[in-house]
C-alpha atoms as a PDB file:
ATOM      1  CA  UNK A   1      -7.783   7.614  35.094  1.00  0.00           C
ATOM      2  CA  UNK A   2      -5.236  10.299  34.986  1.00  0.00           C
ATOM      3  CA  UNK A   3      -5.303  12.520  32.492  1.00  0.00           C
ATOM      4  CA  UNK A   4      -2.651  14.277  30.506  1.00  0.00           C
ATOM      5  CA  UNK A   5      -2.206  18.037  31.375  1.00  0.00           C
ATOM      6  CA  UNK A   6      -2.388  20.958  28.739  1.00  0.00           C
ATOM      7  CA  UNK A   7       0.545  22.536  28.494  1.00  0.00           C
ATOM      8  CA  UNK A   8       0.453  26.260  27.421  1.00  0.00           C
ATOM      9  CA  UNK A   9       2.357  26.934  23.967  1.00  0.00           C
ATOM     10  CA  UNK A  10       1.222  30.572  23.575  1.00  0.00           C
ATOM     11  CA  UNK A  11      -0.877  32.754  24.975  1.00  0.00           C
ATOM     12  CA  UNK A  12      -4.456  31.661  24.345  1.00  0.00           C
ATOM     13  CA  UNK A  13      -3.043  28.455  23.329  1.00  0.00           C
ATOM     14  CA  UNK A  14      -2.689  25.109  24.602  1.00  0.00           C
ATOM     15  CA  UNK A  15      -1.263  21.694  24.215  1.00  0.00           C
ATOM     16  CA  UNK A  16      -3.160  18.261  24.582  1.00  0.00           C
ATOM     17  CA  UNK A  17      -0.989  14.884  24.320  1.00  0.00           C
ATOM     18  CA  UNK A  18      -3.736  12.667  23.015  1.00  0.00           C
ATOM     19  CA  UNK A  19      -2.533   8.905  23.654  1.00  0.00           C
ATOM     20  CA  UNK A  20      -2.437   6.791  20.637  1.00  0.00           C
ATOM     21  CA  UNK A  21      -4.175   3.587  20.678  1.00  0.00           C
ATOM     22  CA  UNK A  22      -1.559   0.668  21.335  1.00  0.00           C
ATOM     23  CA  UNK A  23       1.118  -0.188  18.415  1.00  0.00           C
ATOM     24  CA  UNK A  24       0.848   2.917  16.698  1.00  0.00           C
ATOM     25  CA  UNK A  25       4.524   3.787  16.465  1.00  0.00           C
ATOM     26  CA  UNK A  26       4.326   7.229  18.252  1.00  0.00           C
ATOM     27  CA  UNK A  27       3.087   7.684  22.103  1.00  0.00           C
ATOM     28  CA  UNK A  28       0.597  10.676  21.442  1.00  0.00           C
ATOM     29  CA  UNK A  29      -0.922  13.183  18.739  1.00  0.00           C
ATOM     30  CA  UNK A  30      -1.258  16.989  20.244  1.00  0.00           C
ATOM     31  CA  UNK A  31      -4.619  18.588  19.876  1.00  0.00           C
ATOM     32  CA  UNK A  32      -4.628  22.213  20.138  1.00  0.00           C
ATOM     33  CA  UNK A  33      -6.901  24.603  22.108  1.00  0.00           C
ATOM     34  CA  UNK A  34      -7.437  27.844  21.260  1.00  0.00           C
ATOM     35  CA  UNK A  35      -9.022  30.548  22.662  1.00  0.00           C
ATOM     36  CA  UNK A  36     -11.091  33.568  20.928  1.00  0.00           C
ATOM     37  CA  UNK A  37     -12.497  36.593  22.731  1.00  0.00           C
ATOM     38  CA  UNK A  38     -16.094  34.936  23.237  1.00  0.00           C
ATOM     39  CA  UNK A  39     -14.364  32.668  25.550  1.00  0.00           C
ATOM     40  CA  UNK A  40     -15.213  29.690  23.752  1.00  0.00           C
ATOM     41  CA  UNK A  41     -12.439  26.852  22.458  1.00  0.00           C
ATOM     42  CA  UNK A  42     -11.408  26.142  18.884  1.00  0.00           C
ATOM     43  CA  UNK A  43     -10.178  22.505  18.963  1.00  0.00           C
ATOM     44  CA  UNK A  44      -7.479  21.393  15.766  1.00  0.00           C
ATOM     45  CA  UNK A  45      -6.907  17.880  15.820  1.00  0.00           C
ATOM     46  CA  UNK A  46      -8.985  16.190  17.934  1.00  0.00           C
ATOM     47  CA  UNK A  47      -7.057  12.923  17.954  1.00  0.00           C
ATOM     48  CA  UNK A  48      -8.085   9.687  18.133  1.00  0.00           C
ATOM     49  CA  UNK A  49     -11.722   7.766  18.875  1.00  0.00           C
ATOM     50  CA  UNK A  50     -10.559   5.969  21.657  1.00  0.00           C
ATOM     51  CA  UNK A  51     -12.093   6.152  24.967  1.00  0.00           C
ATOM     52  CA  UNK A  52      -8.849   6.712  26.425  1.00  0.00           C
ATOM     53  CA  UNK A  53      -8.160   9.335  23.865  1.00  0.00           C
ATOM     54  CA  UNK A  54     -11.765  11.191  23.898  1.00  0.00           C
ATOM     55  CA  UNK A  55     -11.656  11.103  27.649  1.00  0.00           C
ATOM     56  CA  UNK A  56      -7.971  13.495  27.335  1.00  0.00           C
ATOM     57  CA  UNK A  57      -9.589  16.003  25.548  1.00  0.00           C
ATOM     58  CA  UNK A  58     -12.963  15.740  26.871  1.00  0.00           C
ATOM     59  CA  UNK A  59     -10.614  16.442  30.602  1.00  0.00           C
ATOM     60  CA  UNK A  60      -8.872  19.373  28.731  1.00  0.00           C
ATOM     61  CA  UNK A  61     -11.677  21.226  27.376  1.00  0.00           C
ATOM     62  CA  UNK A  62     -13.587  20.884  30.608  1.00  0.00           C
ATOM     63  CA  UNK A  63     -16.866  23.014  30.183  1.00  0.00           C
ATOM     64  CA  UNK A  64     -16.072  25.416  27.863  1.00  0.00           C
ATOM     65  CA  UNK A  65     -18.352  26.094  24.808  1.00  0.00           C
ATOM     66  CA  UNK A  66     -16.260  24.350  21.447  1.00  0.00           C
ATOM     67  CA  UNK A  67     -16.498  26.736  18.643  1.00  0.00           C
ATOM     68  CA  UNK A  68     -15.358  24.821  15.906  1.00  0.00           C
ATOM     69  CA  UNK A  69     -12.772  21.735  15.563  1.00  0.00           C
ATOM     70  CA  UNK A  70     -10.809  21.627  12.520  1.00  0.00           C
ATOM     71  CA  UNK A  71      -8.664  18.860  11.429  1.00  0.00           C
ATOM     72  CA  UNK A  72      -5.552  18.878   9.364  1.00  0.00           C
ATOM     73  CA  UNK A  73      -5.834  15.110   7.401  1.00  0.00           C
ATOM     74  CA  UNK A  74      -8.364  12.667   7.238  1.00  0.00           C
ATOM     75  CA  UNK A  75      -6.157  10.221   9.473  1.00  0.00           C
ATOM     76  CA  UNK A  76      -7.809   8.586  12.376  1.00  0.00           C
ATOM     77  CA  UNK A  77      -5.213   9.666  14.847  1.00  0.00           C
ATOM     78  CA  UNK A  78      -6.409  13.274  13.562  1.00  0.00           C
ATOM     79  CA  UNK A  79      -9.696  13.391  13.226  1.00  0.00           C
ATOM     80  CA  UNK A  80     -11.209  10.202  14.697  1.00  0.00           C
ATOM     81  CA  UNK A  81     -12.440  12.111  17.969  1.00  0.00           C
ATOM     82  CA  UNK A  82     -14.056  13.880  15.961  1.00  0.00           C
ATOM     83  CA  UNK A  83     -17.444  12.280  16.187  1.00  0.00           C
ATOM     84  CA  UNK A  84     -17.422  12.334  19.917  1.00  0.00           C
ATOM     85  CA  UNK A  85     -16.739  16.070  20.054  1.00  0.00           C
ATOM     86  CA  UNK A  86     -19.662  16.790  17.872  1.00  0.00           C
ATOM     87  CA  UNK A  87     -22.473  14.688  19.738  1.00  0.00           C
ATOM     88  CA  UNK A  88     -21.065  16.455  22.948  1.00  0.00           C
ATOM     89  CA  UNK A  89     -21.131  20.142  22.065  1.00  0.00           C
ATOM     90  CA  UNK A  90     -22.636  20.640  18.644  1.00  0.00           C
ATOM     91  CA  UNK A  91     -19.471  22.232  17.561  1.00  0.00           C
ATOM     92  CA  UNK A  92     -18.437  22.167  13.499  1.00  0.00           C
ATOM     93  CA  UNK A  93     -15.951  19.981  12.157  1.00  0.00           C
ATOM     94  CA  UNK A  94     -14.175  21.227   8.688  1.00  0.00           C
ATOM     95  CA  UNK A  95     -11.339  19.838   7.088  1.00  0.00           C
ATOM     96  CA  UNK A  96      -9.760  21.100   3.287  1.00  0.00           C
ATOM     97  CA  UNK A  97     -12.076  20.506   0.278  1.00  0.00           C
ATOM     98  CA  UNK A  98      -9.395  18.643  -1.419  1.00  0.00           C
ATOM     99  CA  UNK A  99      -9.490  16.598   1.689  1.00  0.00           C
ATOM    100  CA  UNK A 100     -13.530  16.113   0.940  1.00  0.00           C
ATOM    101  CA  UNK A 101     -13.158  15.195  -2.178  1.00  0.00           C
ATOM    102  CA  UNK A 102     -10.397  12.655  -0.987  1.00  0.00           C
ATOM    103  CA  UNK A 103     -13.302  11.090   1.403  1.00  0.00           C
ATOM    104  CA  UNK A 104     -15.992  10.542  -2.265  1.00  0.00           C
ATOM    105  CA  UNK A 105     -12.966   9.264  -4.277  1.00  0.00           C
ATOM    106  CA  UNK A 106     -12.511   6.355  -0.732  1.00  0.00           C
ATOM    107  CA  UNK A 107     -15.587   5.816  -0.417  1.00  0.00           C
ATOM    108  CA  UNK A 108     -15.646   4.484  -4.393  1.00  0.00           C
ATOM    109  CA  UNK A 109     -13.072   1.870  -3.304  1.00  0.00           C
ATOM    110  CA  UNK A 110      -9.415   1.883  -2.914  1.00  0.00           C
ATOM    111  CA  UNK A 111      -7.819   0.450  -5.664  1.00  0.00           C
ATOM    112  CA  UNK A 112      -5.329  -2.445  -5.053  1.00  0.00           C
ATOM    113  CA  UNK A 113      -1.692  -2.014  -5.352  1.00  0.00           C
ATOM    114  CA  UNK A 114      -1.194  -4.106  -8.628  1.00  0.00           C
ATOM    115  CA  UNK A 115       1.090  -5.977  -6.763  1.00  0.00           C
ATOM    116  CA  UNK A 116       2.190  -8.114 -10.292  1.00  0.00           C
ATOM    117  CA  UNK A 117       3.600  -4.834 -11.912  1.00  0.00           C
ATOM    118  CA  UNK A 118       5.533  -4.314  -9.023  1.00  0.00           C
ATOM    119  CA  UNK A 119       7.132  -8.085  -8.868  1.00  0.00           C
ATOM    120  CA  UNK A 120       5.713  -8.189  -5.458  1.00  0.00           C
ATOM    121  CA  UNK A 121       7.047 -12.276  -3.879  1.00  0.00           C
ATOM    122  CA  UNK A 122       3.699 -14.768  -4.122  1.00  0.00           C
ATOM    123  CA  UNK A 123       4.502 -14.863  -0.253  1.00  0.00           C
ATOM    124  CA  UNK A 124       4.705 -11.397   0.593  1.00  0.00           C
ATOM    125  CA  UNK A 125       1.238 -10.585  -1.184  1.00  0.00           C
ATOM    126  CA  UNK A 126      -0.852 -11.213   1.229  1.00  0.00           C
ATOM    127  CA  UNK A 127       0.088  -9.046   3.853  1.00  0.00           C
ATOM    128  CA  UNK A 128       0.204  -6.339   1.376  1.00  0.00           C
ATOM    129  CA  UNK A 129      -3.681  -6.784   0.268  1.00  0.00           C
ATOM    130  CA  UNK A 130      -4.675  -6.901   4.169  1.00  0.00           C
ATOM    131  CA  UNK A 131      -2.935  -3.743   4.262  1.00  0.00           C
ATOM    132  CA  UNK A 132      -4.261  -1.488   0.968  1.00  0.00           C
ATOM    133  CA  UNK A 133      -6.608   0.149   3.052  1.00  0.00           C
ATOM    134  CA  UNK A 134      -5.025   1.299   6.531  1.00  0.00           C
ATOM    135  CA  UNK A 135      -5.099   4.015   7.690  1.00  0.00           C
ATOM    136  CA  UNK A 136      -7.463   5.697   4.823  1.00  0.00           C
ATOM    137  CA  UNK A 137     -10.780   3.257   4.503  1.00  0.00           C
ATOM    138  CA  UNK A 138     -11.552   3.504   8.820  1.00  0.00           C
ATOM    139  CA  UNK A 139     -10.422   7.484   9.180  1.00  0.00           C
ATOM    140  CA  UNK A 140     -12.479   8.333   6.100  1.00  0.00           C
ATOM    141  CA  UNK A 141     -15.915   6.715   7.646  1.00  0.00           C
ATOM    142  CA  UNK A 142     -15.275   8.146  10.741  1.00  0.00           C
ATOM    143  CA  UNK A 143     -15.110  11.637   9.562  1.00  0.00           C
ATOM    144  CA  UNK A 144     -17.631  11.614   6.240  1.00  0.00           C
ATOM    145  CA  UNK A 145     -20.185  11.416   9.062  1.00  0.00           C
ATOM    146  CA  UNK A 146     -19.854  14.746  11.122  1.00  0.00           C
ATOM    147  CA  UNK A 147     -17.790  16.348   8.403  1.00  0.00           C
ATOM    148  CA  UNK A 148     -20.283  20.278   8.421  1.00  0.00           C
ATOM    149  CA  UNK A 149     -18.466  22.181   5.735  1.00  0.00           C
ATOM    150  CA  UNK A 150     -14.742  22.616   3.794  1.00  0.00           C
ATOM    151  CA  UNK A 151     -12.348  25.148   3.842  1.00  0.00           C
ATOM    152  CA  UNK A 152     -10.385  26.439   1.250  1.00  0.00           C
ATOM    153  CA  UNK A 153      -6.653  27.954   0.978  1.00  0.00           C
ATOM    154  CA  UNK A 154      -6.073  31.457   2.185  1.00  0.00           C
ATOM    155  CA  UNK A 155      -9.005  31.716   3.946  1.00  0.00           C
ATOM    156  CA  UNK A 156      -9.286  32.707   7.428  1.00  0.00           C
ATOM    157  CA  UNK A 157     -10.590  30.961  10.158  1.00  0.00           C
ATOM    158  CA  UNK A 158     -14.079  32.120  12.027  1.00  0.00           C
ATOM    159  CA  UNK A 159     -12.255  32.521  15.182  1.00  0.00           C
ATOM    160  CA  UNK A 160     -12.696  36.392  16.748  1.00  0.00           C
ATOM    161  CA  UNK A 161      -9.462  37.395  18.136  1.00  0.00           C
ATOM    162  CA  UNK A 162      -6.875  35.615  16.133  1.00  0.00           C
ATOM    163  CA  UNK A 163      -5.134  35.824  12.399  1.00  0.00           C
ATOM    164  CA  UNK A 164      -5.458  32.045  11.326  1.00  0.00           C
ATOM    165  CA  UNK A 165      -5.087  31.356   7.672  1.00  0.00           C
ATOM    166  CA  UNK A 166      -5.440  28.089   5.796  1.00  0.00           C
ATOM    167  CA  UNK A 167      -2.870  26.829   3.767  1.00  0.00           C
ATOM    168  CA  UNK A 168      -3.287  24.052   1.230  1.00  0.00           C
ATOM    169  CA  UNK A 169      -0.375  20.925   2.179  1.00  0.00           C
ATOM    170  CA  UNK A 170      -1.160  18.161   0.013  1.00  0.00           C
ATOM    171  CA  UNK A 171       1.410  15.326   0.183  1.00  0.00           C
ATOM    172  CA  UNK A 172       0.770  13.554   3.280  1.00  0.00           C
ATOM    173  CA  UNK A 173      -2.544  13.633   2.426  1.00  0.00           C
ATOM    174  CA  UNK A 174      -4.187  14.802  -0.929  1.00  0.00           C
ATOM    175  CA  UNK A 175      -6.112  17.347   1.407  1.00  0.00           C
ATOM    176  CA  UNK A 176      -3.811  17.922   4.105  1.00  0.00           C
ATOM    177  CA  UNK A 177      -3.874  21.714   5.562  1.00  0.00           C
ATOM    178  CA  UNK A 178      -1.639  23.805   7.579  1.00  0.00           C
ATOM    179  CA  UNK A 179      -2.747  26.889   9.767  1.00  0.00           C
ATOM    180  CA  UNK A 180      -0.850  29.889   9.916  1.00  0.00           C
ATOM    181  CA  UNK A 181      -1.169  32.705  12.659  1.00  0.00           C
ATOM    182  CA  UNK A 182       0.339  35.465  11.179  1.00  0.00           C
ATOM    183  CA  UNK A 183       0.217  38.211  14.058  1.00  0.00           C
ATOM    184  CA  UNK A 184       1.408  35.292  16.744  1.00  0.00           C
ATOM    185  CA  UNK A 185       3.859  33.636  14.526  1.00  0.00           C
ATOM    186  CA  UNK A 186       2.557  30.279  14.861  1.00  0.00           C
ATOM    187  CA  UNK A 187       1.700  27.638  12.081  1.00  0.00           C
ATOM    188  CA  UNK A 188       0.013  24.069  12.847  1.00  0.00           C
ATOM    189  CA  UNK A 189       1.790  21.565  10.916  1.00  0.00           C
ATOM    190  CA  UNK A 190      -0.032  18.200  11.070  1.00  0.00           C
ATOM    191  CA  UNK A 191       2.084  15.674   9.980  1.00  0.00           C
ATOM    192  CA  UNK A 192       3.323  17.942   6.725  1.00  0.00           C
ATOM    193  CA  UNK A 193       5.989  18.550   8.834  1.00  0.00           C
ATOM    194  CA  UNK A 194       7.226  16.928  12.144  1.00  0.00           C
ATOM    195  CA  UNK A 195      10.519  17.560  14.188  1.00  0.00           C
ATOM    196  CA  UNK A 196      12.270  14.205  13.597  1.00  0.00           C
ATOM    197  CA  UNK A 197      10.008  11.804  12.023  1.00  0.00           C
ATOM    198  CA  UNK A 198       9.480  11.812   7.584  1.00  0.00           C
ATOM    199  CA  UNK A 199       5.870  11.774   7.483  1.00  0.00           C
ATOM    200  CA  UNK A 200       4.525   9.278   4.831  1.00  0.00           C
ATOM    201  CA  UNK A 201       3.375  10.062   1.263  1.00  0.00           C
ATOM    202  CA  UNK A 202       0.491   9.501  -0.766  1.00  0.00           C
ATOM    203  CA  UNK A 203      -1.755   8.322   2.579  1.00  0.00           C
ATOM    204  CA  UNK A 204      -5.410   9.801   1.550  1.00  0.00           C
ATOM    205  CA  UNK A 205      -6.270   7.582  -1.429  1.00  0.00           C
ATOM    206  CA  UNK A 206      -6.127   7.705  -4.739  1.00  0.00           C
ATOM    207  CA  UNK A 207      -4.837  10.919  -6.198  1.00  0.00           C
ATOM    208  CA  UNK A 208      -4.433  12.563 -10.195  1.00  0.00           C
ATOM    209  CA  UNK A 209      -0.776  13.616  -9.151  1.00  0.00           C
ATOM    210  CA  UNK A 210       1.934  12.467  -7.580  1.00  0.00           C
ATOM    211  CA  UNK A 211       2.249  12.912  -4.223  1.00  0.00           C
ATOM    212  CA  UNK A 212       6.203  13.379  -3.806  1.00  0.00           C
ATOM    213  CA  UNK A 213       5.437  16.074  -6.418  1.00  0.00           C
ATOM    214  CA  UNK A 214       2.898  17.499  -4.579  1.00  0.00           C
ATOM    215  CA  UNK A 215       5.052  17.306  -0.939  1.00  0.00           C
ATOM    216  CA  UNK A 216       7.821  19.144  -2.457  1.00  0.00           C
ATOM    217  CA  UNK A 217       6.064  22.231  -3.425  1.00  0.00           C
ATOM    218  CA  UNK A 218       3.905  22.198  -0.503  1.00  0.00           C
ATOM    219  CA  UNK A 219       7.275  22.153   1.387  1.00  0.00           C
ATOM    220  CA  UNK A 220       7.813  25.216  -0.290  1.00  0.00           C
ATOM    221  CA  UNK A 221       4.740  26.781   1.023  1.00  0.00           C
ATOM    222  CA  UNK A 222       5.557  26.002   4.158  1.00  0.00           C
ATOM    223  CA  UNK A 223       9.077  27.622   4.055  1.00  0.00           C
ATOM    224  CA  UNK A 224       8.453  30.646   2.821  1.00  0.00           C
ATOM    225  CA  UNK A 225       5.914  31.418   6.213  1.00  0.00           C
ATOM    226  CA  UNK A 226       9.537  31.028   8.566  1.00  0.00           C
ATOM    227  CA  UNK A 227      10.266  34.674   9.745  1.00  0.00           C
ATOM    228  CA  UNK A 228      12.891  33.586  11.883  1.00  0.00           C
ATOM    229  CA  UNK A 229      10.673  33.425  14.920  1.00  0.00           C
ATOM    230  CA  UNK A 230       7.660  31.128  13.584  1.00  0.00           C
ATOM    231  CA  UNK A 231       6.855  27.993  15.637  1.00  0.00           C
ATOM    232  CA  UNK A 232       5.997  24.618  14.533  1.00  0.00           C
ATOM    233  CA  UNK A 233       2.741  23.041  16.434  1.00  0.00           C
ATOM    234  CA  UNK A 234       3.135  19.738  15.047  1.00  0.00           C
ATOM    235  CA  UNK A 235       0.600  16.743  15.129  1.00  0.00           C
ATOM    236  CA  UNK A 236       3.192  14.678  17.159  1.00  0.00           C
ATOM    237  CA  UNK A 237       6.240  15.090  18.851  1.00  0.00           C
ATOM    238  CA  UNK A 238       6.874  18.812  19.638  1.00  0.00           C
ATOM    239  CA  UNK A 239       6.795  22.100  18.748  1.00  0.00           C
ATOM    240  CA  UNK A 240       9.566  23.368  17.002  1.00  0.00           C
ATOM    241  CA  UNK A 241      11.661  26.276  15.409  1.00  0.00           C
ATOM    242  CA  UNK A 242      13.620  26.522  12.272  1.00  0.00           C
ATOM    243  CA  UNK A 243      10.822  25.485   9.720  1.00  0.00           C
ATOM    244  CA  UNK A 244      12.500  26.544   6.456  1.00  0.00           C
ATOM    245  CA  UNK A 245      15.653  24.490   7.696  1.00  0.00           C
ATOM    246  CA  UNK A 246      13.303  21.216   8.458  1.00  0.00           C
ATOM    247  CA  UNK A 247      11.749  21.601   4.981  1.00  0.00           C
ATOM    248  CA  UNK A 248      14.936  21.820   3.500  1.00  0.00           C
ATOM    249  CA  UNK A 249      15.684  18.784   4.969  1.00  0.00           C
ATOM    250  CA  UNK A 250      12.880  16.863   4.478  1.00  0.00           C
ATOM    251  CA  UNK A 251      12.806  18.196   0.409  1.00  0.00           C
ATOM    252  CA  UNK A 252      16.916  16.540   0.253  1.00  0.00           C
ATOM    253  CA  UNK A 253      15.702  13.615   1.834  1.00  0.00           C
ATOM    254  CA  UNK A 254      13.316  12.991  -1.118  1.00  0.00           C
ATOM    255  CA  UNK A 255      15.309  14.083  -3.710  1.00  0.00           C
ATOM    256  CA  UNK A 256      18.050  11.780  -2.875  1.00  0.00           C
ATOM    257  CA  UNK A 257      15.644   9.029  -2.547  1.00  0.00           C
ATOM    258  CA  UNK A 258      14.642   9.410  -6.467  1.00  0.00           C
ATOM    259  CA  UNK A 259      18.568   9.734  -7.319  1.00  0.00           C
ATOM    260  CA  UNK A 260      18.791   6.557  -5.677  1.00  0.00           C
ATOM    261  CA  UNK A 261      15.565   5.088  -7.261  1.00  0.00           C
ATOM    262  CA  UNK A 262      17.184   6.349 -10.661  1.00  0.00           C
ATOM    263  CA  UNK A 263      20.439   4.982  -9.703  1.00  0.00           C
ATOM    264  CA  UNK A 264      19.025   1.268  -9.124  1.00  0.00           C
ATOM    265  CA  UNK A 265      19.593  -1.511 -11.067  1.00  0.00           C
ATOM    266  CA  UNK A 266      16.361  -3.239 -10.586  1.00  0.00           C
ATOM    267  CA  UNK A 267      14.116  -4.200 -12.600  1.00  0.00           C
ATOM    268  CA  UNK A 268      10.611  -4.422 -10.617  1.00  0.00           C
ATOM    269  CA  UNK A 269       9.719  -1.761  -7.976  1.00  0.00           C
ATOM    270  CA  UNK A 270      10.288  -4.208  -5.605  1.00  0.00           C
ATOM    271  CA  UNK A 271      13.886  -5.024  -6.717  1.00  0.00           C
ATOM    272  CA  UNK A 272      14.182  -1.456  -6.587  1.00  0.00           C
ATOM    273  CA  UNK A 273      12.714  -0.929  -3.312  1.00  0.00           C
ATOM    274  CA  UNK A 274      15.176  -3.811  -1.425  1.00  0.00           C
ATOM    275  CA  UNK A 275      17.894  -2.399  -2.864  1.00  0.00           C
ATOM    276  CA  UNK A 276      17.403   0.815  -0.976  1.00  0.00           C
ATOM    277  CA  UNK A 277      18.321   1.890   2.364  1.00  0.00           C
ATOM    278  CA  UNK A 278      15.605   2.139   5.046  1.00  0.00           C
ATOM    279  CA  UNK A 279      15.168   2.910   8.844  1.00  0.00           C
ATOM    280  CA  UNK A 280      14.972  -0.422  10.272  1.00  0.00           C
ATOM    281  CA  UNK A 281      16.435  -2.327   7.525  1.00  0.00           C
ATOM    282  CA  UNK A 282      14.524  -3.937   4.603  1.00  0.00           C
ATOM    283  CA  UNK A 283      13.754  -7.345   5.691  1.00  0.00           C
ATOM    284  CA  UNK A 284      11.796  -5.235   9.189  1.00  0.00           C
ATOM    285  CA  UNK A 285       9.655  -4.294   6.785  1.00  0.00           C
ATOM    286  CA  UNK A 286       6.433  -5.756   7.107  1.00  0.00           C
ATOM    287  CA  UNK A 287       2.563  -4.925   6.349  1.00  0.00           C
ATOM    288  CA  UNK A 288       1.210  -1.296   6.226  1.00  0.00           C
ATOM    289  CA  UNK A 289       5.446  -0.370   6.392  1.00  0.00           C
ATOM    290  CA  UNK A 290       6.066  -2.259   3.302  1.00  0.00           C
ATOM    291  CA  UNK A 291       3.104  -1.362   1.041  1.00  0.00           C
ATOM    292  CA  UNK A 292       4.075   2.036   2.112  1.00  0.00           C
ATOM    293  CA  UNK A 293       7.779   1.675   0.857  1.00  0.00           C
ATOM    294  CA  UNK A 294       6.781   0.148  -2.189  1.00  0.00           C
ATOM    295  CA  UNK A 295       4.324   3.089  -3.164  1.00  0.00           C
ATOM    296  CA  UNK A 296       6.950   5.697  -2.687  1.00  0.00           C
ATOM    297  CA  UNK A 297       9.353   3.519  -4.830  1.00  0.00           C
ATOM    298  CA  UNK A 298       6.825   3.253  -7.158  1.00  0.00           C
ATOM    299  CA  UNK A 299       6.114   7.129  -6.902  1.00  0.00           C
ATOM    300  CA  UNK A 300       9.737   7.785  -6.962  1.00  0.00           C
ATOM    301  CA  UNK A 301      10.422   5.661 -10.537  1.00  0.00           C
ATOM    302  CA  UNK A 302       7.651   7.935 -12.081  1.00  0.00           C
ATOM    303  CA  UNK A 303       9.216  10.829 -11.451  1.00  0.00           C
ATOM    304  CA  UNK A 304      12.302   9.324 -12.513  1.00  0.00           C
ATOM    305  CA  UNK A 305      10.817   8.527 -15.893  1.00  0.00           C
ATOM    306  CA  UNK A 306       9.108  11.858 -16.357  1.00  0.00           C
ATOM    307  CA  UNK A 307      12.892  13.477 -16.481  1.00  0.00           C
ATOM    308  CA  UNK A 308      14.227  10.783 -18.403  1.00  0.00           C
ATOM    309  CA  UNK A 309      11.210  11.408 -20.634  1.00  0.00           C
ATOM    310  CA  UNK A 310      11.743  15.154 -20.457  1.00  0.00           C
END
């Protein structure tokens, strides 16, 4: 099996293309290796539990001792090879302690979508149900069970040798987390912000506030870190310049979604939602893709009534 090669990012730094498991929509998540001045590796984003996927990193990291492995989001593409990093080196895995408190309010039980408030077709409902709980239920099990301890915003990571700071993203996920190198100008993105692709909202269970909400001012957060020089290491595609530009862009892509939610006619979140314009078209919309739409419509008609209310 051939491997993918690491490609060097930054000094001390490195690149893994982790393949995605067939059908996912994107060819690869990156993992990132870096290195502290103990000469061991500090893995983000493991990718996914796959043997095709654990056998890339397992190739990358060769025989060097794993000092931690921190993942941005609970997703499986993120943090499923998790597990099999653990049982191999011993290493801990931390994620955000929103993002731990996400995994107790999943393992409760995912609510439904109430699929008769949103006016949802008696033929399309299936599909929907099948769907509730992808990609959440499956990522959460797999990383409750090595999950060793949280981290919390500002804080810095145990890594001797390097400046990385957490920084609270929720939005993507309630928990999601970026990491910020302030003396290399570097900052791990996840999938709070990729080059090309508008990550979905509201994908880490049930939450107290909305997640558009939440996105927006994380965006914020985000965009204030751009010195001019800063470099995106995103979860896929990659890396990038211009953050504060691609947050812009990502905020006015929202924003104009709830004008058009607030501009609608429809009645039902799902007239709303087909009246809409999406990538693809409406009627390609099928499964996880259209639960997913019909969330953020639904998302996007609160905040709509929240101003109207205001």
């Amino acid at each position: 099996m051939t491997h993918p090669v690491p490609e060097s990012v930054a000094p001390g730094l490195r690149r893994v293309p982790i393949p995605m498991p067939p059908g996912s929509g994107l060819p690869f998540s990156n993992a990132y290796l870096i290195d502290d001045v103990d000469r061991r590796v500090h893995v983000v984003d493991p990718g996914s539990p796959t043997m095709e996927a654990v056998a890339a990193l397992e190739a990358a990291i060769g025989d060097a001792e794993v000092g931690s492995v921190v993942v941005t989001h609970l997703h499986a593409d993120h943090a499923g090879g998790a597990a099999a990093l653990r049982a191999r080196t011993g290493a801990r895995v931390l994620l955000h302690e929103r993002e731990r408190d996400a995994l107790g309010r999943i393992a409760i039980g995912v609510p439904a979508p109430d699929l008769d408030a949103w006016g949802v077709p008696e033929d399309r409902r299936p599909e929907l149900l099948a769907a509730a709980t992808v990609p959440t239920a499956p990522a959460a099990a797999l990383v409750d069970e090595v999950l060793d301890g949280v981290l919390v915003d500002a804080q810095l990571l145990d890594i001797p040798g390097r400046r990385l700071r957490v920084v609270g993203t929720p939005g993507h996920t309630d928990g999601h987390l970026c990491l910020h190198d302030e003396e290399a100008d570097l900052l791990f993105t996840g999938d709070h912000i990729l080059p090309t692709v508008n990550s979905g909202l509201g994908l880490g269970g049930p939450t107290d506030s909305n997640p558009i909400t939440d996105y927006l001012a994380s965006l914020d957060r985000a965009a204030v870190l751009d010195t001019g020089a800063l470099l995106a290491l995103p979860g896929h595609e990659d890396p990038f310049s211009g953050v504060r530009e691609r947050c812009a862009t990502l905020a006015a892509h929202h924003l104009r979604r709830t004008e058009d939610v607030a501009a609608s006619s429809g009645a039902t979140v799902w007239e709303v939602a087909s009246s809409l314009t999406w990538t693809g078209g409406w009627d390609a919309l099928a499964g996880f893709a259209l639960l997913l739409a019909l969330r953020q419509t639904a998302r996007h008609r609160e905040l709509v009534s929240r101003r109207r209310a205001l």
